[in-house]
Protein backbone atom coordinates (compact mmCIF):
# COMPACT_ATOMS: atom_id res chain seq x y z
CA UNK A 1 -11.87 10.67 -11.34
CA UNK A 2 -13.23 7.33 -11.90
CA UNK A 3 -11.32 4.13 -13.02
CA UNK A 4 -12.96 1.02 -14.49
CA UNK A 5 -10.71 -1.42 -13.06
CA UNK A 6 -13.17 -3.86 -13.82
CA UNK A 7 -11.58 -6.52 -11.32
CA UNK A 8 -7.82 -6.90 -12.13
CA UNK A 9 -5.36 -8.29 -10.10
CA UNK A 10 -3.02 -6.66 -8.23
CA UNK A 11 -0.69 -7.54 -5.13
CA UNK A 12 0.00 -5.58 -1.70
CA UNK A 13 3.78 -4.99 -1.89
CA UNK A 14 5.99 -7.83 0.01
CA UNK A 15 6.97 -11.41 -1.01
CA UNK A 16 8.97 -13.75 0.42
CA UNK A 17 11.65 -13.84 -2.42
CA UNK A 18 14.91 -12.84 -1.94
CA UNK A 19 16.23 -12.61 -5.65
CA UNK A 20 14.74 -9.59 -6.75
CA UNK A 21 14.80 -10.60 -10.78
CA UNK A 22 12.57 -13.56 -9.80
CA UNK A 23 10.19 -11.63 -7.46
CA UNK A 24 9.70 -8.86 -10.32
CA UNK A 25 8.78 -12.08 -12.82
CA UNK A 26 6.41 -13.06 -10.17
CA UNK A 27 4.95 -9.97 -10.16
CA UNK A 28 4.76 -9.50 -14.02
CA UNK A 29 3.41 -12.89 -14.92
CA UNK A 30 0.40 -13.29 -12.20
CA UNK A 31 -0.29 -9.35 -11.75
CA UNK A 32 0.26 -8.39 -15.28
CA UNK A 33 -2.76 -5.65 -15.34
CA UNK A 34 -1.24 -3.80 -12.43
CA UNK A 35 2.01 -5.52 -11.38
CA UNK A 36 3.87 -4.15 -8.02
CA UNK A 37 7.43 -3.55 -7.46
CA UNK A 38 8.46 -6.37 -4.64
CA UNK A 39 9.13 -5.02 -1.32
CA UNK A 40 11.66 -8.21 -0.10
CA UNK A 41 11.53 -8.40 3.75
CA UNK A 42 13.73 -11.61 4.11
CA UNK A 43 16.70 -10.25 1.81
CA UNK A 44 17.43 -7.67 4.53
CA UNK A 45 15.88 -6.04 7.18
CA UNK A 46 16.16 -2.76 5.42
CA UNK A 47 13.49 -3.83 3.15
CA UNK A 48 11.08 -4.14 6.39
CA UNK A 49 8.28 -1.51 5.95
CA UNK A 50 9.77 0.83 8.68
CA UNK A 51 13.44 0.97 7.23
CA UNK A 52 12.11 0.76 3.73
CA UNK A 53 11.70 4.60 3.34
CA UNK A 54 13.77 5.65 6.12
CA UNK A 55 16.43 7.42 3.76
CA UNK A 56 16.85 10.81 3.77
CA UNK A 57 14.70 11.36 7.14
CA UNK A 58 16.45 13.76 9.38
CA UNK A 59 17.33 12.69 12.82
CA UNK A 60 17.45 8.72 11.54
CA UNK A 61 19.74 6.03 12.98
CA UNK A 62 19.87 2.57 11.71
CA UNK A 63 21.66 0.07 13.99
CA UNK A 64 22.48 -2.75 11.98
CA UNK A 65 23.47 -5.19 14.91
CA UNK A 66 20.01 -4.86 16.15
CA UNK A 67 18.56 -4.60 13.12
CA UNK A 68 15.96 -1.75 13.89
CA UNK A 69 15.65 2.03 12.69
CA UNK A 70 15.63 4.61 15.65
CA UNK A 71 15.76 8.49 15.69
CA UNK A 72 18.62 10.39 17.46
CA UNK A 73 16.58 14.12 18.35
CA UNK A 74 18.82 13.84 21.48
CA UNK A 75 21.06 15.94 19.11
CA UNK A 76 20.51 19.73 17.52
CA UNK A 77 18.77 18.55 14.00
CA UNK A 78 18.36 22.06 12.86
CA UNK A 79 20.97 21.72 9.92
CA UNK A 80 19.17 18.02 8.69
CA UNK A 81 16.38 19.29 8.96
CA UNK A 82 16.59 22.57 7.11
CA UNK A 83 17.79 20.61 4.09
CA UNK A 84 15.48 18.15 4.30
CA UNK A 85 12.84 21.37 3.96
CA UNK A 86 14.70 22.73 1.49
CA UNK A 87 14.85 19.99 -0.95
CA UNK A 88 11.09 19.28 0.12
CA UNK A 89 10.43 22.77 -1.44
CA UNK A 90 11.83 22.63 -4.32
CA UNK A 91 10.85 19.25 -5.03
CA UNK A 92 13.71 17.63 -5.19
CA UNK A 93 12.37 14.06 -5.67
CA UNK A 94 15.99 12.45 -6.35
CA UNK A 95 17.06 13.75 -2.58
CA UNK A 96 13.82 11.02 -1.88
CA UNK A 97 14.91 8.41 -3.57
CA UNK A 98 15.00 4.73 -2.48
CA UNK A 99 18.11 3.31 -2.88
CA UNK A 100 18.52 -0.31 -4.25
CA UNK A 101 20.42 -1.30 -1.02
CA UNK A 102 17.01 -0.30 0.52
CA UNK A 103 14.44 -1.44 -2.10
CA UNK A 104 16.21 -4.30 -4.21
CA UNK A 105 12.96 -5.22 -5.60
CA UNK A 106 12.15 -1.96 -7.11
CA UNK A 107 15.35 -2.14 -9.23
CA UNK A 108 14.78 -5.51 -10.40
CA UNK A 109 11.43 -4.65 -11.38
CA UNK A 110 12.25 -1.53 -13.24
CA UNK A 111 15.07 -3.88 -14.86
CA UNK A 112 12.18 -6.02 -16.19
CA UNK A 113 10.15 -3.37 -17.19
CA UNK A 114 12.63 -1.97 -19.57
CA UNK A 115 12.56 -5.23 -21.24
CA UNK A 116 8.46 -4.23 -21.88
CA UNK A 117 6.02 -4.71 -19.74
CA UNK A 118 2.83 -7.36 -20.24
CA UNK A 119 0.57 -6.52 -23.50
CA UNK A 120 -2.19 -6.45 -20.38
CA UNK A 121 -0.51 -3.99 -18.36
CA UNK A 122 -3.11 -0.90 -17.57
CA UNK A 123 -1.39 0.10 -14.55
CA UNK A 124 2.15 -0.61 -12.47
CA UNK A 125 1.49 -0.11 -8.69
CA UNK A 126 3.83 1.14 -5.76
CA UNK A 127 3.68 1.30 -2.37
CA UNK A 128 4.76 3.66 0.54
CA UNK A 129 4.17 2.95 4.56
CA UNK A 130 1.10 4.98 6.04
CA UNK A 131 1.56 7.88 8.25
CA UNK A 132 0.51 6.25 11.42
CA UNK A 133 2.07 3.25 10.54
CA UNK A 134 5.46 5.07 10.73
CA UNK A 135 4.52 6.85 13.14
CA UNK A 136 4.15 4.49 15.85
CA UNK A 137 6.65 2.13 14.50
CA UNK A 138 9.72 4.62 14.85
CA UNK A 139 10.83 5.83 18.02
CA UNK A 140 12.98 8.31 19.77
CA UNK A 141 15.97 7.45 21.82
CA UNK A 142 14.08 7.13 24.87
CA UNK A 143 11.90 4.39 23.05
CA UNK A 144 8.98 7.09 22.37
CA UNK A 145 6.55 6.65 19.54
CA UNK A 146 7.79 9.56 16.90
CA UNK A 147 4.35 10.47 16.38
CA UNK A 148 4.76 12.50 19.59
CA UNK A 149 7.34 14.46 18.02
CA UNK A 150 5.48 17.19 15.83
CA UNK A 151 8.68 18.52 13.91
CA UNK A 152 10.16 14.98 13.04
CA UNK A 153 6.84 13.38 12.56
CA UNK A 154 5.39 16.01 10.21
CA UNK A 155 9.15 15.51 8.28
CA UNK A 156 7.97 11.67 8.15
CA UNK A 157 5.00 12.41 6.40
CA UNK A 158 6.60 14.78 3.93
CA UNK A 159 9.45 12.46 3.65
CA UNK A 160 6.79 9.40 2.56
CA UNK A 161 4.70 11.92 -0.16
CA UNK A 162 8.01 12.46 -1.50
CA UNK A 163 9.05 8.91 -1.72
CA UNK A 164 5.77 7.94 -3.22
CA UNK A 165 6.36 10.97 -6.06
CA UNK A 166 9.58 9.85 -6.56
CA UNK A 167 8.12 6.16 -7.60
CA UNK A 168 5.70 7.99 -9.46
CA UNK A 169 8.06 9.73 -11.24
CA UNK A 170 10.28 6.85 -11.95
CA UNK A 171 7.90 5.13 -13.83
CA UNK A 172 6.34 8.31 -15.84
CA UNK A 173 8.64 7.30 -19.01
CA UNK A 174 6.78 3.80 -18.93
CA UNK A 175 3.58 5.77 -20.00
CA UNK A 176 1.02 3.95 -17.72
CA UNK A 177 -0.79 5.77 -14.72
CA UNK A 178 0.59 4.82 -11.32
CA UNK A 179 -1.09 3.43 -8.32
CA UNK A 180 0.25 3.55 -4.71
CA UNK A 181 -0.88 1.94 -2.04
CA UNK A 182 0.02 3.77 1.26
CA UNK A 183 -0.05 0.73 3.86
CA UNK A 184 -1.54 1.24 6.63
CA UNK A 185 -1.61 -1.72 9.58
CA UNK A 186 -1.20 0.11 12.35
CA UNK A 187 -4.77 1.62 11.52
CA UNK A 188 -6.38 -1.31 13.83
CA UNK A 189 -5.35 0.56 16.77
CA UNK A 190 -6.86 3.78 15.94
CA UNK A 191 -9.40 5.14 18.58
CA UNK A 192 -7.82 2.64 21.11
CA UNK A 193 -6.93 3.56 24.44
CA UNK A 194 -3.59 3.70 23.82
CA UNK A 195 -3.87 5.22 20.17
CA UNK A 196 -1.59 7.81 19.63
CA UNK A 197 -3.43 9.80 17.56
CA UNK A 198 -6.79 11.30 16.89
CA UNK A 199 -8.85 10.01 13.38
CA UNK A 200 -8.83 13.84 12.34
CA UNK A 201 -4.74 13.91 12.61
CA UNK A 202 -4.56 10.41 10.44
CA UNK A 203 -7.09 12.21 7.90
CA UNK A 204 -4.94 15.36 7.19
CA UNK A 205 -1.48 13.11 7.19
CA UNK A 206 -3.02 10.61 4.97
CA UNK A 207 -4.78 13.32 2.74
CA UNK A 208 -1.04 15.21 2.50
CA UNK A 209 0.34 12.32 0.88
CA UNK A 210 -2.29 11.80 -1.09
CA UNK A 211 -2.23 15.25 -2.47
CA UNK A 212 1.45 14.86 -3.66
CA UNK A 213 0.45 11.57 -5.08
CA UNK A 214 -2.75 13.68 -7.25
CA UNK A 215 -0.56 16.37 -7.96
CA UNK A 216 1.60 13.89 -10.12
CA UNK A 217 -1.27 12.45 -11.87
CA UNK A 218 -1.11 9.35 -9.69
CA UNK A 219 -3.90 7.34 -7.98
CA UNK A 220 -3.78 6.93 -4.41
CA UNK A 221 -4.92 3.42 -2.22
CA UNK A 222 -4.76 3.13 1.21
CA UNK A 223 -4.52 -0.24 2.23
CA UNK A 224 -5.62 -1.95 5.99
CA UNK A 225 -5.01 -5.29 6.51
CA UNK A 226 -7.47 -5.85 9.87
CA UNK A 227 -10.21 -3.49 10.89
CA UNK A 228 -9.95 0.29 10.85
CA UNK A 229 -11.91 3.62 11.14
CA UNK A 230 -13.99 2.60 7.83
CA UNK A 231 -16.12 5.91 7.16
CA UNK A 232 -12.80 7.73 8.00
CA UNK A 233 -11.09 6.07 5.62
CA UNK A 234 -13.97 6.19 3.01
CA UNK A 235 -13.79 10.11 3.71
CA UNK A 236 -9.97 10.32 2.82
CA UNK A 237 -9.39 11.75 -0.70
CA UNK A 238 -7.73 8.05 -1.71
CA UNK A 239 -9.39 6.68 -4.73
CA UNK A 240 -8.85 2.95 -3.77
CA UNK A 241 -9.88 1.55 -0.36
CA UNK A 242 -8.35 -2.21 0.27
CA UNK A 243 -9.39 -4.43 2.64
CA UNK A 244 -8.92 -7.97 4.41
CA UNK A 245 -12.15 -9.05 2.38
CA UNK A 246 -11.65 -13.14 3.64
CA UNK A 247 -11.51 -11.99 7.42
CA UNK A 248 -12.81 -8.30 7.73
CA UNK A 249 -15.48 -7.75 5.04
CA UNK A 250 -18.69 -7.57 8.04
CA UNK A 251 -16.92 -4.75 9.64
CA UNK A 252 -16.11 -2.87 5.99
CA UNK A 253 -20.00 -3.48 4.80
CA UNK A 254 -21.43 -2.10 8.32
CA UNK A 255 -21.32 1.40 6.60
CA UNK A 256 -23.05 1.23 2.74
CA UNK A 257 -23.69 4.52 2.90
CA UNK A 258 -19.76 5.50 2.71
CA UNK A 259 -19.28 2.86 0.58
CA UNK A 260 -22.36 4.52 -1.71
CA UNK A 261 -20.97 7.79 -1.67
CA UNK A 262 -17.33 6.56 -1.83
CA UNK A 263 -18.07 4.66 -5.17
CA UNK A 264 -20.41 7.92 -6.90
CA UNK A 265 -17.16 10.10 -6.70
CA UNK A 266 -15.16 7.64 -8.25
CA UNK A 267 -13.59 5.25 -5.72
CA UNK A 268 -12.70 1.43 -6.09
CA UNK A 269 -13.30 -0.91 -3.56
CA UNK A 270 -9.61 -3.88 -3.92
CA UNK A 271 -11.43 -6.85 -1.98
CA UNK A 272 -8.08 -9.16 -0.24
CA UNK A 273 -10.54 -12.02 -0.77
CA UNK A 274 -7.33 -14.21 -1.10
CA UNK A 275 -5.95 -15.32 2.21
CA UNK A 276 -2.44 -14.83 3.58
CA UNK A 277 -2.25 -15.03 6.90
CA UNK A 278 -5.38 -17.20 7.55
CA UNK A 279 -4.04 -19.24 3.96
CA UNK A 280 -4.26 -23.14 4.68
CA UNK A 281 -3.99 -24.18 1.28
CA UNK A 282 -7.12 -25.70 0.93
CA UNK A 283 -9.01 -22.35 -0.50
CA UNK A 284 -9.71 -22.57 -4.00
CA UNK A 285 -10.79 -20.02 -6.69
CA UNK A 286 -14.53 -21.77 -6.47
CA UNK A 287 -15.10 -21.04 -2.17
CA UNK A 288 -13.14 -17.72 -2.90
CA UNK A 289 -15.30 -16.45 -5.34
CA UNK A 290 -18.75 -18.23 -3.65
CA UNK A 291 -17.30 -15.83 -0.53
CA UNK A 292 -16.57 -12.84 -2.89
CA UNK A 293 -20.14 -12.47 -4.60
CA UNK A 294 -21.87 -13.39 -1.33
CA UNK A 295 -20.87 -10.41 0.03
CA UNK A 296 -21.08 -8.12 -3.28
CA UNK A 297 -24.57 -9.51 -3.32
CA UNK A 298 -25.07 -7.77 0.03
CA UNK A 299 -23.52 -4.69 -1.17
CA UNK A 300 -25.84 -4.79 -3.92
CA UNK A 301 -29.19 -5.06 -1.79
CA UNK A 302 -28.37 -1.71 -0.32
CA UNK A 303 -28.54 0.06 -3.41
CA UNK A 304 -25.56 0.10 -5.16
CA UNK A 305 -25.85 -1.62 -8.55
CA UNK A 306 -23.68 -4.35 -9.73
CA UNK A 307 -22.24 -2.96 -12.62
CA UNK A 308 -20.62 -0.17 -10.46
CA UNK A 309 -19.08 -2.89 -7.97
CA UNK A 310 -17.76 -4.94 -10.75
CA UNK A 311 -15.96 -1.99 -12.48
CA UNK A 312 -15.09 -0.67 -9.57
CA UNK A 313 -13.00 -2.95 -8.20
CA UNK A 314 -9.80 -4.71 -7.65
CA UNK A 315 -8.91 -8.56 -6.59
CA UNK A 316 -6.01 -8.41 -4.37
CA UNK A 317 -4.72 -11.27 -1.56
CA UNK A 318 -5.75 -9.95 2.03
CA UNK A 319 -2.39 -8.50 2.79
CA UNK A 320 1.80 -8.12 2.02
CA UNK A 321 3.26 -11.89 1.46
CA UNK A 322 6.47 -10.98 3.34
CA UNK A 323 6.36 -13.58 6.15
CA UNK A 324 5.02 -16.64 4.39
CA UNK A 325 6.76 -19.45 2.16
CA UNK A 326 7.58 -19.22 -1.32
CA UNK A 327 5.67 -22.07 -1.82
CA UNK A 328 2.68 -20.51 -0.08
CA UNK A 329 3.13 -16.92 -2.00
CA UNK A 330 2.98 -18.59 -4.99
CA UNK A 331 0.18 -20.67 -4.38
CA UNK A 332 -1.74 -17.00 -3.69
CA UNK A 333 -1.00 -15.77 -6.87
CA UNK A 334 -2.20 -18.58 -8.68
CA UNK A 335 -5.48 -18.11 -6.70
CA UNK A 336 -5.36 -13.73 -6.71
CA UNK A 337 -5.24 -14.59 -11.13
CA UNK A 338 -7.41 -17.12 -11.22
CA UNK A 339 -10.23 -15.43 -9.31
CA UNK A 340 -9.50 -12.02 -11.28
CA UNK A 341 -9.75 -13.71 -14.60
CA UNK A 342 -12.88 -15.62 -13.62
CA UNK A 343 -14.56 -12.24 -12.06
CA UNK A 344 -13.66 -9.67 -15.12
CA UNK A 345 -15.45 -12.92 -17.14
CA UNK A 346 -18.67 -11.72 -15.26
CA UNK A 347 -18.66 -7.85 -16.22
């Protein structure tokens, strides 16, 4: 299915608020087309993107002196793990939920929402943690990736398409379709050396949740914020591809012909033309947007016809805000609005 986005604004998932009522107005007033639910990584560690949708995982341990998420399979997990399977079966998205001591930012910006959302508001976007992501960033007790262990692993990956259902789910009432983002950083290292996995194993993971997010009539992104596996990516079943568009856009445009037949069934490009970790605070809408159609003009010469990469796509900043200033976040708003609104003035 294919989405005009026609180059809105939306955000990657973290700032670095810690109020949760202020990051949700953040969110409403400069992504008010598709505005996110704040992940908020410096109220507590449980909001880091590991911990974040660690509830409910069998096997999990969270050690709050040393601030880090572990799994225990030292122990028999049999009984955890059969009702984690059960209430994956029946669908049980409630057993998934996030609570608000894990996800403060969520609540506040379903809070806001109930007050109405912007008059512009065509989407509201959510975000889970990608399958290799996770993967590699839990471990055992021996310090082992968890992506080595195929039982708790493959309840990881159900555990995150439930958690991105259950978001889906919680906004249904709100009556506007509903985007998530499954974040994926940890995709950098695929096909490395010391990868863990192969790019067929992060396909079917990554297609899984996907699935559950279809099956609820949501629309799935995958987000990388360095460089990845691009046609592997392209050849998910995700209907939004987002990428590090200031740093990373040569690697992304080495492949037009994924991008060609990525865009005729449907998909949306979300360039992160707006610096995060590279931001200096010297950018302005006028280099960003010099940079953006430079490189849509490329796109263009290999076929692909501007009205389809206009409509097609999303502005976004290059990746999660979680570790920067307030001052600095806010700053990259200003610029992610001001180069939407000047873009969707081009269409």
């Amino acid at each position: 299915m294919s989405h005009d986005f026609n180059c809105i604004a939306t955000g990657i998932g973290s700032l670095p608020i810690t109020d949760p009522d202020e990051a949700a107005t953040l969110s409403l007033q400069y992504l008010p087309e598709a505005p996110i639910w704040p992940q908020l990584p410096q109220r507590s560690f449980h909001e880091h993107m590991d911990g974040q949708y660690s509830e409910s995982l069998p096997g999990i341990v969270v050690d709050e002196k040393k601030r880090r998420f572990s799994f225990d399979t030292s122990k028999d997990l049999t009984p955890e793990l059969e009702k984690f399977f059960q209430h994956y079966l029946e669908k049980d998205y409630a057993f998934f939920r996030i609570s608000e001591d894990y996800a403060a930012g969520f609540y506040g910006f379903e809070r806001a929402i109930r007050k109405g959302l912007p008059k512009q508001a065509r989407f509201i976007k959510g975000s889970i943690t990608g399958p290799l992501t996770a993967g590699i960033s839990f471990k055992d007790e021996t310090g082992k990736d968890i992506i080595h262990n195929d039982v708790v692993f493959d309840a990881v990956v159900k555990g995150l398409a439930m958690k991105a259902a259950w978001q889906i789910e919680t906004f249904k009432p709100f009556g506007l379709p509903v985007i998530i983002f499954i974040d994926e950083p940890a995709m950098e290292s695929l096909g490395s050396a010391f990868s863990a996995a192969s790019p067929e194993m992060v396909t079917e993971k990554l297609d899984e949740i996907i699935d559950a997010i279809h099956e609820l009539g949501g629309i799935a992104g995958i987000h990388c914020c360095g460089n990845a596996d691009w046609p592997m990516i392209f050849n998910t079943k995700t209907d939004i591809v987002n990428f590090d568009a200031f740093a990373y856009v040569e690697k992304v445009l080495l492949y037009p012909d994924d991008i060609r037949k990525f865009y005729a069934r449907g998909g949306a490009l979300a360039w992160g033309i707006v610096p995060t970790g590279a931001f200096t605070g010297k950018e302005t809408a006028d280099t960003l947007i010099e940079r953006l159609e430079t490189n849509m003009k490329r796109l263009e010469g290999t076929g692909i016809d501007r009205k389809t990469i206009l409509s097609q796509c999303l502005i976004t900043p290059s990746c999660g805000m979680g570790s920067l200033t307030p001052e600095q976040s806010l700053a990259i708003l200003k610029l992610t609005r001001e180069v939407s609104d000047r873009m969707q003035k081009k269409i």
